[in-house]
Protein backbone atom coordinates (compact mmCIF):
# COMPACT_ATOMS: atom_id res chain seq x y z
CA UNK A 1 -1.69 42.46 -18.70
CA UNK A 2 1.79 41.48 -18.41
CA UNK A 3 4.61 43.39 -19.06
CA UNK A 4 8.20 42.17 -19.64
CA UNK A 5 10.92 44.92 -18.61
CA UNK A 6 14.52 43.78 -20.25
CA UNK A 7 17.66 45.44 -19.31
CA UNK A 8 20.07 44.30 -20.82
CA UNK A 9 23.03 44.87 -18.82
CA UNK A 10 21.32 43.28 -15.91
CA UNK A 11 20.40 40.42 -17.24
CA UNK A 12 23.78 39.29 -18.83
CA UNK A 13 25.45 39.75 -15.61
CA UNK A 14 28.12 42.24 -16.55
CA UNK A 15 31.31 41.95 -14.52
CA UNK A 16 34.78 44.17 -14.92
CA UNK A 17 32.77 47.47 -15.97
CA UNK A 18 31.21 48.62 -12.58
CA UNK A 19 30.18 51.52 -14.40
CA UNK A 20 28.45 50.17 -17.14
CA UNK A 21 26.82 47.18 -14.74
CA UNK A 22 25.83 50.32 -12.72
CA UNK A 23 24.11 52.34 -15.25
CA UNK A 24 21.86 49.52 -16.24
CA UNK A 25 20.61 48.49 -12.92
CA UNK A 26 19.62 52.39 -12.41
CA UNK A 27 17.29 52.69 -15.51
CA UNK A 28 15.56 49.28 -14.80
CA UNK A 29 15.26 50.17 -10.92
CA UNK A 30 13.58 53.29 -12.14
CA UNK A 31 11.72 51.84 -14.52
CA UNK A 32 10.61 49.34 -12.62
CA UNK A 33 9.61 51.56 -9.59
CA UNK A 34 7.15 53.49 -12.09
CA UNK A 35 5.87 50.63 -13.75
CA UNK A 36 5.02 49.02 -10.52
CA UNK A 37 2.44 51.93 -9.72
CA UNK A 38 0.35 51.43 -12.60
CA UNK A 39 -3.16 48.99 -11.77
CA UNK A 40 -3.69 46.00 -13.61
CA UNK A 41 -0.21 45.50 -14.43
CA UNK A 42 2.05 42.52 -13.80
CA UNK A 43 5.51 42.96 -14.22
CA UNK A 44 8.18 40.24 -15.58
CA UNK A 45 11.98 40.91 -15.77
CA UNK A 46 15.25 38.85 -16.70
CA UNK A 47 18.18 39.21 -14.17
CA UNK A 48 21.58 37.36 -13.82
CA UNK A 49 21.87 35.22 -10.71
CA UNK A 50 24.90 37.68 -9.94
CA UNK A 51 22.45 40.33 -9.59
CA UNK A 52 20.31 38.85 -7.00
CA UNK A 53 20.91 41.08 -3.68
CA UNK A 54 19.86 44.10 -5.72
CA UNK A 55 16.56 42.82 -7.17
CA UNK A 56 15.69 41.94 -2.99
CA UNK A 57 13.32 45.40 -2.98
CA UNK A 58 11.98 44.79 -6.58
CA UNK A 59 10.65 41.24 -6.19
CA UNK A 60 6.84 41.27 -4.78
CA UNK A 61 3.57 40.02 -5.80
CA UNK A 62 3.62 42.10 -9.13
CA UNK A 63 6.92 41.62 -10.13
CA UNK A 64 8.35 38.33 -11.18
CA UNK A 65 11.76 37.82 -12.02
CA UNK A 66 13.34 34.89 -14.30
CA UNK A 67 16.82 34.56 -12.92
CA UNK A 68 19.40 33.74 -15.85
CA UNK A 69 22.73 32.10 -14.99
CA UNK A 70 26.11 31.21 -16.75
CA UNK A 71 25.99 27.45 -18.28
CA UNK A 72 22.50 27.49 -19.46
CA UNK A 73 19.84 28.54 -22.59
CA UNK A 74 21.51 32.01 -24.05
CA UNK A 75 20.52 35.12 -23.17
CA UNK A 76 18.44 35.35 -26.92
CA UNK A 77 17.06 32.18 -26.05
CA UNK A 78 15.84 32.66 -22.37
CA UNK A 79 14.10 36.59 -23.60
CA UNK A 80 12.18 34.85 -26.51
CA UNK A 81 10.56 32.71 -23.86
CA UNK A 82 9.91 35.04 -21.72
CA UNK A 83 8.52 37.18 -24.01
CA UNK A 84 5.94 34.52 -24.94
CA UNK A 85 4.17 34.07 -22.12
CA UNK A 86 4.40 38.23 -22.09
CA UNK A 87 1.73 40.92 -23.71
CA UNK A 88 3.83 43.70 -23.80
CA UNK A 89 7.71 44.37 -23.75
CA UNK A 90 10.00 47.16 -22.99
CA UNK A 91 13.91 46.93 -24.11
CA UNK A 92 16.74 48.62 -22.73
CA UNK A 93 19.50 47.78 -24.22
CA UNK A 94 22.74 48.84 -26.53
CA UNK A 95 22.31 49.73 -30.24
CA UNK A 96 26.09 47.67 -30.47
CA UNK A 97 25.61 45.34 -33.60
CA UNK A 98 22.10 45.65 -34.17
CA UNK A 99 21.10 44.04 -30.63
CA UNK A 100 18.61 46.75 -29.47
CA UNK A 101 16.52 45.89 -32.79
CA UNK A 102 17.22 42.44 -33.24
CA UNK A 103 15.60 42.25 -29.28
CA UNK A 104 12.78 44.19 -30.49
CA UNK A 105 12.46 42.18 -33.90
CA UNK A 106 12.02 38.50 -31.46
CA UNK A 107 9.10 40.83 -29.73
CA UNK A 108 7.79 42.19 -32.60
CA UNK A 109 7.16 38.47 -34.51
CA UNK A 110 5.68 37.03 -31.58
CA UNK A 111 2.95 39.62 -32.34
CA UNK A 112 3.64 41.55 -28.65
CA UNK A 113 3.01 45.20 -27.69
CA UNK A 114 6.61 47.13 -27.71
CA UNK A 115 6.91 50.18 -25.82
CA UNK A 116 9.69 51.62 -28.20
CA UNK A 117 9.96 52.15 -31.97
CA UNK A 118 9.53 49.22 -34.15
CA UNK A 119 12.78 46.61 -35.14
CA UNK A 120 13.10 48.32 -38.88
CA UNK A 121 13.19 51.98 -36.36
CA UNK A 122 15.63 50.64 -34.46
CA UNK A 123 18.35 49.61 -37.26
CA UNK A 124 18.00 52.73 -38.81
CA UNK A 125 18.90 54.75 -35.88
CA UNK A 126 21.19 52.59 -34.44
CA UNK A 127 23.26 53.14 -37.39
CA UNK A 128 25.20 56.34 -37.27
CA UNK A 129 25.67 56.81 -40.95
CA UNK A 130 22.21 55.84 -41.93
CA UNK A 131 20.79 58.49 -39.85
CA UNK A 132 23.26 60.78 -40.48
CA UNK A 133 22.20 60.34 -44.50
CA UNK A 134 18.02 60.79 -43.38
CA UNK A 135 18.80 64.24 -41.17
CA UNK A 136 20.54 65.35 -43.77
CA UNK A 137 17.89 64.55 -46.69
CA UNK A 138 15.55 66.52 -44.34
CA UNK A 139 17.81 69.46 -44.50
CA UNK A 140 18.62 69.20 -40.64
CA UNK A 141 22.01 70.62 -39.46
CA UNK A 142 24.33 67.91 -38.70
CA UNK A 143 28.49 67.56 -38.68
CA UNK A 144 30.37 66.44 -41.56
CA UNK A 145 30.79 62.84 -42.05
CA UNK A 146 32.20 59.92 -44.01
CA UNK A 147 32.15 56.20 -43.23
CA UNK A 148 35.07 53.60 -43.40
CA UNK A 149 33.97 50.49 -44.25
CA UNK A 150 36.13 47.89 -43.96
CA UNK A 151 37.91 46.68 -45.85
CA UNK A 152 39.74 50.09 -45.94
CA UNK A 153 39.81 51.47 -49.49
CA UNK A 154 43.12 52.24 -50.88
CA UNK A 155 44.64 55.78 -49.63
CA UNK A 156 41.78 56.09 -47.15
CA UNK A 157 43.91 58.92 -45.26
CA UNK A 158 43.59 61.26 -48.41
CA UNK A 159 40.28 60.66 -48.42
CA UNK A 160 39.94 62.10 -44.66
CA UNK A 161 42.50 64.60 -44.93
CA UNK A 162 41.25 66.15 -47.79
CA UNK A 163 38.11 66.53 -46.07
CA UNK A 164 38.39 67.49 -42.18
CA UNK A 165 40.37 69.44 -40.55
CA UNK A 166 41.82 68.53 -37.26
CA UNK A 167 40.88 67.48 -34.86
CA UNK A 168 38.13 65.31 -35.52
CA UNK A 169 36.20 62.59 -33.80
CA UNK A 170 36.12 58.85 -34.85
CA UNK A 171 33.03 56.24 -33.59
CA UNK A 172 32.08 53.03 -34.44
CA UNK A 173 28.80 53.11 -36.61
CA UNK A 174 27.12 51.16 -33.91
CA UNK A 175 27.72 52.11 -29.92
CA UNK A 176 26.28 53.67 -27.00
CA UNK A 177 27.27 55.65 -24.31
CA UNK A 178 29.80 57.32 -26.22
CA UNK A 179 32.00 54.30 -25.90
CA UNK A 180 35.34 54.08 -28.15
CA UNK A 181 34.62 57.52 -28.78
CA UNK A 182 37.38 58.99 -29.97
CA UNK A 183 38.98 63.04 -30.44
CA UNK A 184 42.22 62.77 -33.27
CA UNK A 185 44.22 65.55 -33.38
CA UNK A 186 46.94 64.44 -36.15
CA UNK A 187 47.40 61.59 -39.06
CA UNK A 188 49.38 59.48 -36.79
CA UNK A 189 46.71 59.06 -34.44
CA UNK A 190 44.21 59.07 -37.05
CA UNK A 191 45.78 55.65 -38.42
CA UNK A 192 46.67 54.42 -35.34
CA UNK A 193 43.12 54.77 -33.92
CA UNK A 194 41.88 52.71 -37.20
CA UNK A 195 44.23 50.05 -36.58
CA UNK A 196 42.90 49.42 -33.29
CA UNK A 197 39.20 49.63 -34.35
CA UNK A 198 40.09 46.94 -37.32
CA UNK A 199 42.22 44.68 -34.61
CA UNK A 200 39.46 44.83 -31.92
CA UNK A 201 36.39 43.98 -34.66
CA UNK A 202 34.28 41.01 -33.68
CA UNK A 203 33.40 39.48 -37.19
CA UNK A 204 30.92 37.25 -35.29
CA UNK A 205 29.17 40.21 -32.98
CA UNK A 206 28.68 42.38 -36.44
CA UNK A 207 27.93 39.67 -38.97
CA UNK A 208 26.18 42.36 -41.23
CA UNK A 209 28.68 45.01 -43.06
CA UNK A 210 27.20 48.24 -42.70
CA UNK A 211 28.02 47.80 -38.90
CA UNK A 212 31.83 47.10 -39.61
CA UNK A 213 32.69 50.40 -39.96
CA UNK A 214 33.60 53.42 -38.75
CA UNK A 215 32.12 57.03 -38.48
CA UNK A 216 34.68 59.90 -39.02
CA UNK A 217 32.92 63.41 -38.22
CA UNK A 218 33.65 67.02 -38.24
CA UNK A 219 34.36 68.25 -34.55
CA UNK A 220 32.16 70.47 -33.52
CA UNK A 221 33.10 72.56 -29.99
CA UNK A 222 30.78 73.48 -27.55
CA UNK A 223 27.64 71.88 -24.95
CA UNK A 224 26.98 68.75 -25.58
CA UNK A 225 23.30 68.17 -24.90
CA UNK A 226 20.54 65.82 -25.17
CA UNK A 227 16.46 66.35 -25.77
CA UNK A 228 14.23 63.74 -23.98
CA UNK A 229 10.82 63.00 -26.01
CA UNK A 230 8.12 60.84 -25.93
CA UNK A 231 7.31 59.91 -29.67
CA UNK A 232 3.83 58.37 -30.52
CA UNK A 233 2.35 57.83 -34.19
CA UNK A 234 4.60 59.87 -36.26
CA UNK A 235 4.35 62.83 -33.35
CA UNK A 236 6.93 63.93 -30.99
CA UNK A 237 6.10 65.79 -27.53
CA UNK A 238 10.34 67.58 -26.47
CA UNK A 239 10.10 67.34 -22.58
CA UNK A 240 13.50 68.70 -21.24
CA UNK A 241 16.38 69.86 -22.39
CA UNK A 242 19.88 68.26 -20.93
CA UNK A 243 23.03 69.11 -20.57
CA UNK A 244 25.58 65.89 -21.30
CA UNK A 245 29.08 65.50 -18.95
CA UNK A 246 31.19 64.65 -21.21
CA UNK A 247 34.90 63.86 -20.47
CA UNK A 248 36.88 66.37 -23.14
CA UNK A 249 39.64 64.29 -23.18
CA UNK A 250 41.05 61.70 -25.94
CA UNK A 251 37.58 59.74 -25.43
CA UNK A 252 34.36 61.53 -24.95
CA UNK A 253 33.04 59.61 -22.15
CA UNK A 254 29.79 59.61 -21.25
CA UNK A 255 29.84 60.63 -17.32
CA UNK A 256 26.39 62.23 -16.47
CA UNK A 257 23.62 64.18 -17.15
CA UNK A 258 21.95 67.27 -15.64
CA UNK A 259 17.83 68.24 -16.17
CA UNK A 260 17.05 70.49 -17.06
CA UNK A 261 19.46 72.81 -18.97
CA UNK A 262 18.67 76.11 -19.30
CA UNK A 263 20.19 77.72 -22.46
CA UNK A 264 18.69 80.87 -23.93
CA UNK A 265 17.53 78.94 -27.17
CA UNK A 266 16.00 75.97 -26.04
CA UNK A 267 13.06 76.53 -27.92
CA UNK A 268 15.22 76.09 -31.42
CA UNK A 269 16.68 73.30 -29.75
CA UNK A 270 13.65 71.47 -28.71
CA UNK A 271 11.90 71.84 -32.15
CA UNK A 272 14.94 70.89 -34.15
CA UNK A 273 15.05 67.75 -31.89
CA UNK A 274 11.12 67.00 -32.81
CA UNK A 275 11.83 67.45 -36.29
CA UNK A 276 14.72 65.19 -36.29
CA UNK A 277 12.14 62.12 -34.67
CA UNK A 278 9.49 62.78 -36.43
CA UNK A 279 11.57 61.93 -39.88
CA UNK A 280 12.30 58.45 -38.93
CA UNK A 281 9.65 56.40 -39.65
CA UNK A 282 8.50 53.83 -36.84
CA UNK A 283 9.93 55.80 -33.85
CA UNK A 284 7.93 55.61 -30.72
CA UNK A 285 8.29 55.46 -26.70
CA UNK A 286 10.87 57.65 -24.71
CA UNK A 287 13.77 58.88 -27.61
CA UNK A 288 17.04 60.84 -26.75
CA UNK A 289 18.56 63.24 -29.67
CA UNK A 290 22.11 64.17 -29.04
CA UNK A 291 23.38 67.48 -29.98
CA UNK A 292 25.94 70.11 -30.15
CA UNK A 293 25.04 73.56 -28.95
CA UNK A 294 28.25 75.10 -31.06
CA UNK A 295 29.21 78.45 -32.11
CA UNK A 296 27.06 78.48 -35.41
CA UNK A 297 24.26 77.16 -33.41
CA UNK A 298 22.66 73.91 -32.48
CA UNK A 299 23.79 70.55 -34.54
CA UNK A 300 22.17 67.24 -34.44
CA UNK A 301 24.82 64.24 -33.55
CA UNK A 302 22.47 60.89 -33.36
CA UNK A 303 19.18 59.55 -32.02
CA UNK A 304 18.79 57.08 -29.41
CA UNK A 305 15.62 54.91 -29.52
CA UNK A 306 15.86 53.55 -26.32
CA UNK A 307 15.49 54.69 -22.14
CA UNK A 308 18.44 56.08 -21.51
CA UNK A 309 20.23 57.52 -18.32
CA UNK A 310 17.90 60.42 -18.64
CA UNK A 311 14.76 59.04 -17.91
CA UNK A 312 16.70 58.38 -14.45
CA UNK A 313 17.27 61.91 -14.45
CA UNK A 314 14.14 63.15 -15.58
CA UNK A 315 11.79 61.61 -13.09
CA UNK A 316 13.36 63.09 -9.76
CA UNK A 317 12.27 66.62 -11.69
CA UNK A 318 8.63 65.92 -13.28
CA UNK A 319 5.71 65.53 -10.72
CA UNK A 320 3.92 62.65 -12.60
CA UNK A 321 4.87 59.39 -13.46
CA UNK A 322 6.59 58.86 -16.54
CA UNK A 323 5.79 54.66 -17.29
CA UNK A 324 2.10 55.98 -17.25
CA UNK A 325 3.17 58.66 -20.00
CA UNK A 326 5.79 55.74 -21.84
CA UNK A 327 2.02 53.71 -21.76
CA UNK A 328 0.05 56.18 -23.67
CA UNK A 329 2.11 57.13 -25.49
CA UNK A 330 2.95 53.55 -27.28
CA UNK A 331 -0.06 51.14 -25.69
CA UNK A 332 -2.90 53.64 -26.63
CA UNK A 333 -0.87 55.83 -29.15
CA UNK A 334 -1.58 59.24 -28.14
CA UNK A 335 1.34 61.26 -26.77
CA UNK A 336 0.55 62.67 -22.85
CA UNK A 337 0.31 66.35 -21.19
CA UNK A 338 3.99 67.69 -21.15
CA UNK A 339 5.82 66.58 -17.57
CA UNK A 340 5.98 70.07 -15.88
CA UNK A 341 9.68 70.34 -14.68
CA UNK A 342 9.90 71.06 -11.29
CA UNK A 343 13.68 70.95 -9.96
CA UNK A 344 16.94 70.78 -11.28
CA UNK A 345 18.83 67.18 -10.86
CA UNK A 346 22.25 65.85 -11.84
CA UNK A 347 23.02 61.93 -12.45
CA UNK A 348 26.40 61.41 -12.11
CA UNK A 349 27.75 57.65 -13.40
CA UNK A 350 29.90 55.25 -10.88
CA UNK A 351 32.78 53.66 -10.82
């Protein structure tokens, strides 16, 4: 069987965000290191040309790499054709506009095995106010929250201010990482944060609405965590809880994560965060919930559908292999034995 490993980053060939470029080539280098232990598996990727010097350990006999370069087919074009001559795919990518489903979606009608939730999945969560609305019908704690859509309705501020208290925190309705995250501690910054978000919007990178917008939520002080989970079938197995660095400043940037964290109700954490997966329908593979551990407890922020940073994390603590637990889990649809944890480790981002 062949399996197609996308990641995203890598395969555009981001330059001026070392950072970003960074953090992509570390989850498909770990993914593909796993992935390359399982028998009967051969392994296809996408990289930018740019990108060649790091792929020099990854390319061998099972691992074939279609190099992607500036001037030719787009990167949509050059991952549905990979994809065809593929039986199985695994995205990594950013829920921005819709891409991490619409990548799924090109899978998903060529009638291919996807090691992650399903394209309808994928929308919903990517979405912060849709999934915002479903934890709430579920009666799952999460911050107070409107959504600008633009255009801006008349006396929008009222609106907010009648509603929040300062300071509060304003996000696209589509992101990842935390980028263009945003703490406002006053009106002024309030409208002058909303300005920016309307002057920077790509019409053509979010032609549907309900991603033109904006998310304004209640700020809620204290650990910012995530819960790791492999999600089969309706199911979800928590495997670790982990505690988010998270630069407190006028952005909450995204800067690391540690595995496990201990915290002296991570049981009520881990369950909330299996509750919260199991109510979207279609999830499946290796999910991240983000939370709040605040004052009045534990409060759900968003779900990420996707490997993240802490699958990097997670398998410098677990003694198995985790792509043989991401394979049962969506190939044969049962979830695996819970990773015992054995270590502590901390991922810190560069650049």
């Amino acid at each position: 069987m062949r399996l197609l490993i996308y990641e995203y980053c890598t395969a555009l060939g981001i330059e001026g965000n070392d950072a970003l470029a960074s953090l992509g080539f570390s989850m498909l280098a770990a993914v593909l290191s796993d992935f390359k232990e399982l028998p009967n598996l051969y392994i296809t990727t996408i990289i930018h040309s740019s990108n060649r010097k790091l792929m020099a350990q990854f390319i061998a006999d099972r691992v074939q790499v279609s190099w992607a370069s500036e001037g030719g087919e787009t990167c949509c074009d050059q991952y549905a054709r990979v994809v065809a001559d593929c039986d199985a795919v695994l995205v990594i990518a950013p829920e921005t506009g819709g891409l991490l489903a619409k990548l799924i979606g090109i899978a998903e009608d060529q009638g291919k095995i996807v090691l992650g939730p399903t394209a309808k999945a994928a929308a919903l969560v990517s979405n912060k106010g849709e999934t915002t609305k479903l934890l709430v019908s579920q009666g799952l704690p999460v911050p107070r929250s409107e959504i600008l859509s633009y255009p801006l309705p008349w006396q929008w501020q009222d609106k907010i201010t009648d509603h929040f208290s300062w300071p509060l925190v304003l996000k696209p309705v589509t992101g990842a990482g935390g980028q263009d995250v945003k703490v406002i501690n006053n009106l002024v910054e309030l409208e002058r944060a909303v300005k920016q978000f309307q002057e920077a919007l790509d019409i053509n990178a979010c032609p549907r609405p309900e991603f033109r917008a904006i998310q304004v939520q209640e700020y809620i002080p204290g650990d910012n965590v995530s819960v790791s989970c492999f999600v089969s079938a309706g199911q979800a197995m928590p495997i670790s809880l982990n505690l988010q660095h998270i630069a407190q400043g006028k952005e909450l940037c995204f800067q690391g994560i540690t595995i496990p964290y201990r915290y002296p109700q991570t049981g009520k954490v881990l369950d909330l965060a299996k509750r919260a997966c199991e109510s979207v329908e279609g999830l499946g593979g290796f999910v991240g919930v983000d939370l709040v551990l605040g004052a009045q407890g534990p409060v759900l922020i968003e779900i990420n559908s996707r490997i993240s940073v802490a699958y990097v994390a997670l398998r410098e603590v677990v003694s198995g292999n985790l792509a043989r637990d991401l394979w049962l889990t969506c190939v044969e649809k049962c979830l695996p034995q819970r990773p015992e944890l054995m270590k502590t480790y901390t991922y810190r981002l560069e650049g």
